[in-house]
N, C-alpha and C. Protein backbone atom coordinates (compact mmCIF):
# COMPACT_ATOMS: atom_id res chain seq x y z
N UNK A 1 101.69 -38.11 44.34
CA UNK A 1 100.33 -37.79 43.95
C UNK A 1 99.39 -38.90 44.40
N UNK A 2 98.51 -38.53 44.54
CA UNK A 2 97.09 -39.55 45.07
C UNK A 2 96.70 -40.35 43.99
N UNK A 3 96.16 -41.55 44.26
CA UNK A 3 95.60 -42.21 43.93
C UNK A 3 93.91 -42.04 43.73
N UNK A 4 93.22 -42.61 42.07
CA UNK A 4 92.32 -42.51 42.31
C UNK A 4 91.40 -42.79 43.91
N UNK A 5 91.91 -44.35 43.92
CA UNK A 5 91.14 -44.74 45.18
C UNK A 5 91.99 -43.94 46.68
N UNK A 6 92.89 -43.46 46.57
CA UNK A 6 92.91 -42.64 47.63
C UNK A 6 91.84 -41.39 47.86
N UNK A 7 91.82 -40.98 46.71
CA UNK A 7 91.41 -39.46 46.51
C UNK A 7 89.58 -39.70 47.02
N UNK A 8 89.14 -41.01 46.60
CA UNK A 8 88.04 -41.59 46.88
C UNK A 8 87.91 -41.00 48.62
N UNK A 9 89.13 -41.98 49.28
CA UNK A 9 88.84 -42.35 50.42
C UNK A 9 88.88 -40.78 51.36
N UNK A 10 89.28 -39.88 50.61
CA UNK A 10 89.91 -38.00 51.69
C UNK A 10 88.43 -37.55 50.89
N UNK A 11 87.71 -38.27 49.65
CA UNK A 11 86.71 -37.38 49.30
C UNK A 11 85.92 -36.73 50.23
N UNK A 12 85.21 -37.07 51.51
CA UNK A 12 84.25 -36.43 52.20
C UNK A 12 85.29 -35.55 53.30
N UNK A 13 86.52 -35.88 53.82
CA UNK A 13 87.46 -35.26 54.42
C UNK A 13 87.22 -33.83 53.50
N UNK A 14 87.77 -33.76 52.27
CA UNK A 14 87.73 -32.89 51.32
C UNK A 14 86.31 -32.19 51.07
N UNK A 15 85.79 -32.06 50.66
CA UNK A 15 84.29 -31.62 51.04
C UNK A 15 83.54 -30.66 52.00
N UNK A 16 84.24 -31.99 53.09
CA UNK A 16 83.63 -31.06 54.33
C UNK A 16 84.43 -30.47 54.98
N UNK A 17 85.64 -29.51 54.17
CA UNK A 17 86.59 -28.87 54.69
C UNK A 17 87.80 -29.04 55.71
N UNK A 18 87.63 -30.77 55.75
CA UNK A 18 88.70 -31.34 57.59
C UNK A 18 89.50 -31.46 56.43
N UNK A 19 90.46 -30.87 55.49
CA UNK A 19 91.57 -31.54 55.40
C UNK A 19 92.58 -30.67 55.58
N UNK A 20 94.10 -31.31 55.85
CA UNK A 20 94.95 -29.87 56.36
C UNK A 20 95.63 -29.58 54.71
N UNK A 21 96.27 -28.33 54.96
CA UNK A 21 97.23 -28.00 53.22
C UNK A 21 97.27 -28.94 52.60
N UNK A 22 98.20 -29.48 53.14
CA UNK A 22 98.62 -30.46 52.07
C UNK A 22 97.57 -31.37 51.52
N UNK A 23 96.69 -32.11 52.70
CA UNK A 23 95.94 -33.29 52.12
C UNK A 23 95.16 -32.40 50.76
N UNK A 24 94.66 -31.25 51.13
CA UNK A 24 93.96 -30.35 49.72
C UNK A 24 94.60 -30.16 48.77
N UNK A 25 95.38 -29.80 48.65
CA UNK A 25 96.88 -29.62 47.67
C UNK A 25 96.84 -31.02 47.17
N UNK A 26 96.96 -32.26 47.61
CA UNK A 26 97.44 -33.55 47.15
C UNK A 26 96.03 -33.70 46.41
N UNK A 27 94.87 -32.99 47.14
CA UNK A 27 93.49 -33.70 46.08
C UNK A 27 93.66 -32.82 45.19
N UNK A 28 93.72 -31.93 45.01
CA UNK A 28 93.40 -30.20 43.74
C UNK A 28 94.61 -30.95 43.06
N UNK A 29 95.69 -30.94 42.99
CA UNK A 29 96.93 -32.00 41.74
C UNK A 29 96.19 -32.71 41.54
N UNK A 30 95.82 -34.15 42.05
CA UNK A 30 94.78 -34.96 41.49
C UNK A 30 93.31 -35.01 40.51
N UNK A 31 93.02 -34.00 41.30
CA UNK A 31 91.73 -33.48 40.25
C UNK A 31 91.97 -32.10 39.02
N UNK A 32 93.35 -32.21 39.21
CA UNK A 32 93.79 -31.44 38.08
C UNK A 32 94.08 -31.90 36.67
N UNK A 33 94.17 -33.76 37.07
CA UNK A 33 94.77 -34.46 36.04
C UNK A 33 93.87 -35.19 35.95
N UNK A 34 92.82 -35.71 36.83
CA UNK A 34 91.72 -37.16 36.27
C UNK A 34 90.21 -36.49 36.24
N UNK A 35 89.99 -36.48 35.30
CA UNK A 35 88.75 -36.62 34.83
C UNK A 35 87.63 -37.36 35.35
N UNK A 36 88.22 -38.42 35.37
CA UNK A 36 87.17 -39.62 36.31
C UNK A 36 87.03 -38.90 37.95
N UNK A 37 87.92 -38.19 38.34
CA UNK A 37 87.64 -38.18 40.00
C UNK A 37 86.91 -36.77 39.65
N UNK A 38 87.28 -35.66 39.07
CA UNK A 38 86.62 -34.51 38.98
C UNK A 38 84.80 -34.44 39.19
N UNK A 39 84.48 -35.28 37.98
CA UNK A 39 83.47 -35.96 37.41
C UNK A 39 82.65 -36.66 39.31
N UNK A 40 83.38 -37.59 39.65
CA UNK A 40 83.23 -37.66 41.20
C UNK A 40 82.93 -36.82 41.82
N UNK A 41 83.81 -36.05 42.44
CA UNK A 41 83.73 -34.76 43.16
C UNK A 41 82.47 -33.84 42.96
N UNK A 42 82.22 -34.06 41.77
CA UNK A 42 80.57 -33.02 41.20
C UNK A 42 79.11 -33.78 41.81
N UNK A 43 79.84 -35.23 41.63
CA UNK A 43 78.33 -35.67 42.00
C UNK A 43 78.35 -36.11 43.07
N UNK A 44 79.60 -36.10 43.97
CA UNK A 44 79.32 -36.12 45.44
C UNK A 44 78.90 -34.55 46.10
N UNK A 45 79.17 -33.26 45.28
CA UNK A 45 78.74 -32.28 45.67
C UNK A 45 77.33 -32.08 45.77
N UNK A 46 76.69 -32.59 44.41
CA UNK A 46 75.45 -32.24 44.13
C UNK A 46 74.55 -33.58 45.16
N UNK A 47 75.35 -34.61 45.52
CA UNK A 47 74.33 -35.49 46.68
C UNK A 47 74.36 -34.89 47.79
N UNK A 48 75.47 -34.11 48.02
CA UNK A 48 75.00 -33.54 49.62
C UNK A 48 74.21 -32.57 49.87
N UNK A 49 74.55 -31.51 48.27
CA UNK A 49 73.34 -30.31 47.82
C UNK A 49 72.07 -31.01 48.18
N UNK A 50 71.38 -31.84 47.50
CA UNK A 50 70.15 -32.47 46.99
C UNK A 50 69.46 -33.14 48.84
N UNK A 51 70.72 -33.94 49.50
CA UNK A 51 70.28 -34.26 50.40
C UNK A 51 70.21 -33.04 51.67
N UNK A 52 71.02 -31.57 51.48
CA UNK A 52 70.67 -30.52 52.42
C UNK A 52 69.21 -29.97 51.94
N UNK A 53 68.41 -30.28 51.10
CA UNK A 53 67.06 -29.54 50.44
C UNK A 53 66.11 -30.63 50.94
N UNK A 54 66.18 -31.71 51.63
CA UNK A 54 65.22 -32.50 51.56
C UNK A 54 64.95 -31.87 53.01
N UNK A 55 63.53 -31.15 53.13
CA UNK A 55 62.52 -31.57 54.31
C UNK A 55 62.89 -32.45 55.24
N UNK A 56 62.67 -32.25 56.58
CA UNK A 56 62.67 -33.13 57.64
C UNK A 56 61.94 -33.78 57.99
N UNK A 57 60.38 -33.47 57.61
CA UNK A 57 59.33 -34.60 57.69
C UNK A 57 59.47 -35.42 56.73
N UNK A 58 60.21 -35.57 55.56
CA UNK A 58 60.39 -36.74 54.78
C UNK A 58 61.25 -37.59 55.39
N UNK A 59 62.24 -37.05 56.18
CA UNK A 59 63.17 -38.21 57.19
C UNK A 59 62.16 -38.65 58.16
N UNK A 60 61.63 -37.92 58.82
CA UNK A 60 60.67 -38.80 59.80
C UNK A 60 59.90 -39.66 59.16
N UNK A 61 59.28 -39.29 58.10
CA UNK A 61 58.50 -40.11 56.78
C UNK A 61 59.24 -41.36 56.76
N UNK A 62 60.35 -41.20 56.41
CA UNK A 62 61.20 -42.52 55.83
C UNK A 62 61.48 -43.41 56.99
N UNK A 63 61.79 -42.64 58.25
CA UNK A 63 62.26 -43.36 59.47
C UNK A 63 61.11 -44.41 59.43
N UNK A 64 60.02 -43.60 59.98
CA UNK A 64 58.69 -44.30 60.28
C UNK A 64 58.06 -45.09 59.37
N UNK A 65 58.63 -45.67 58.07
CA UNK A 65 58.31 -46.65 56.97
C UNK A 65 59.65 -47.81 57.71
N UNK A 66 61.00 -46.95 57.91
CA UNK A 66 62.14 -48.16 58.23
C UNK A 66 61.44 -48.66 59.65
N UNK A 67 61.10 -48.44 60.48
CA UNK A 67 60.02 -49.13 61.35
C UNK A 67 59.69 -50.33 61.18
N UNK A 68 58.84 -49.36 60.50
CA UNK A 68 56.79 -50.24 60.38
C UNK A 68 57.67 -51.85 59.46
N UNK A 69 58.53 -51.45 58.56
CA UNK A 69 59.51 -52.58 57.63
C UNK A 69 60.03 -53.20 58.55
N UNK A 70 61.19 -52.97 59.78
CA UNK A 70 61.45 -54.01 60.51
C UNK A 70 60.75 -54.21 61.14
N UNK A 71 59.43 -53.88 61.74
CA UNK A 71 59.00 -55.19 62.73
C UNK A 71 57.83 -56.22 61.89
N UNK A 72 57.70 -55.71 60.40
CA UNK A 72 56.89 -56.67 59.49
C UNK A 72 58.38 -57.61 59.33
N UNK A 73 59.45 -57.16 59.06
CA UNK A 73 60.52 -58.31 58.87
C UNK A 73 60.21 -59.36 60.01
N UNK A 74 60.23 -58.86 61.46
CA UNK A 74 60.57 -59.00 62.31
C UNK A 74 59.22 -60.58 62.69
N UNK A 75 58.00 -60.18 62.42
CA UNK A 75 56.64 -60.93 62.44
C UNK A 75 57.13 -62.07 61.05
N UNK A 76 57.83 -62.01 60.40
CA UNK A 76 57.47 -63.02 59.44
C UNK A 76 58.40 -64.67 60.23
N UNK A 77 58.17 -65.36 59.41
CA UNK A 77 58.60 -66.85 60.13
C UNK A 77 59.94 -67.34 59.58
């Protein structure tokens, strides 16, 4: 059986559907018995939910602030 911190590390494997039988099988036993990773699994679902709803001009938004931020980093002494 997997390890919490294994189950961590196949989490986005798992998710985004790349895993073969077994590796799924080895997470679904795992999240059959821990609470703590289940609990995981929900709120890594709901960050990728939350981050597929965000607008694309808010990424350009954000890009174009990570910018304008490094080359003010970039000007200081």
């Amino acid at each position: 059986m997997l390890t919490c911190k294994e189950l961590v590390a196949h989490s986005s494997d798992y998710l985004d559907g790349q895993l073969n039988l077994r590796g799924r099988l080895a997470v679904c036993a795992h999240l059959a018995l821990c609470g703590h990773c289940r609990r995981f699994i929900r709120q890594m679902r709901l960050s990728q939910a939350v981050l597929r709803q965000l607008d694309k001009p808010v990424s350009a938004e954000l890009d174009a602030l990570a910018s304008r931020l490094a080359e003010t980093r970039r000007e200081l002494p």
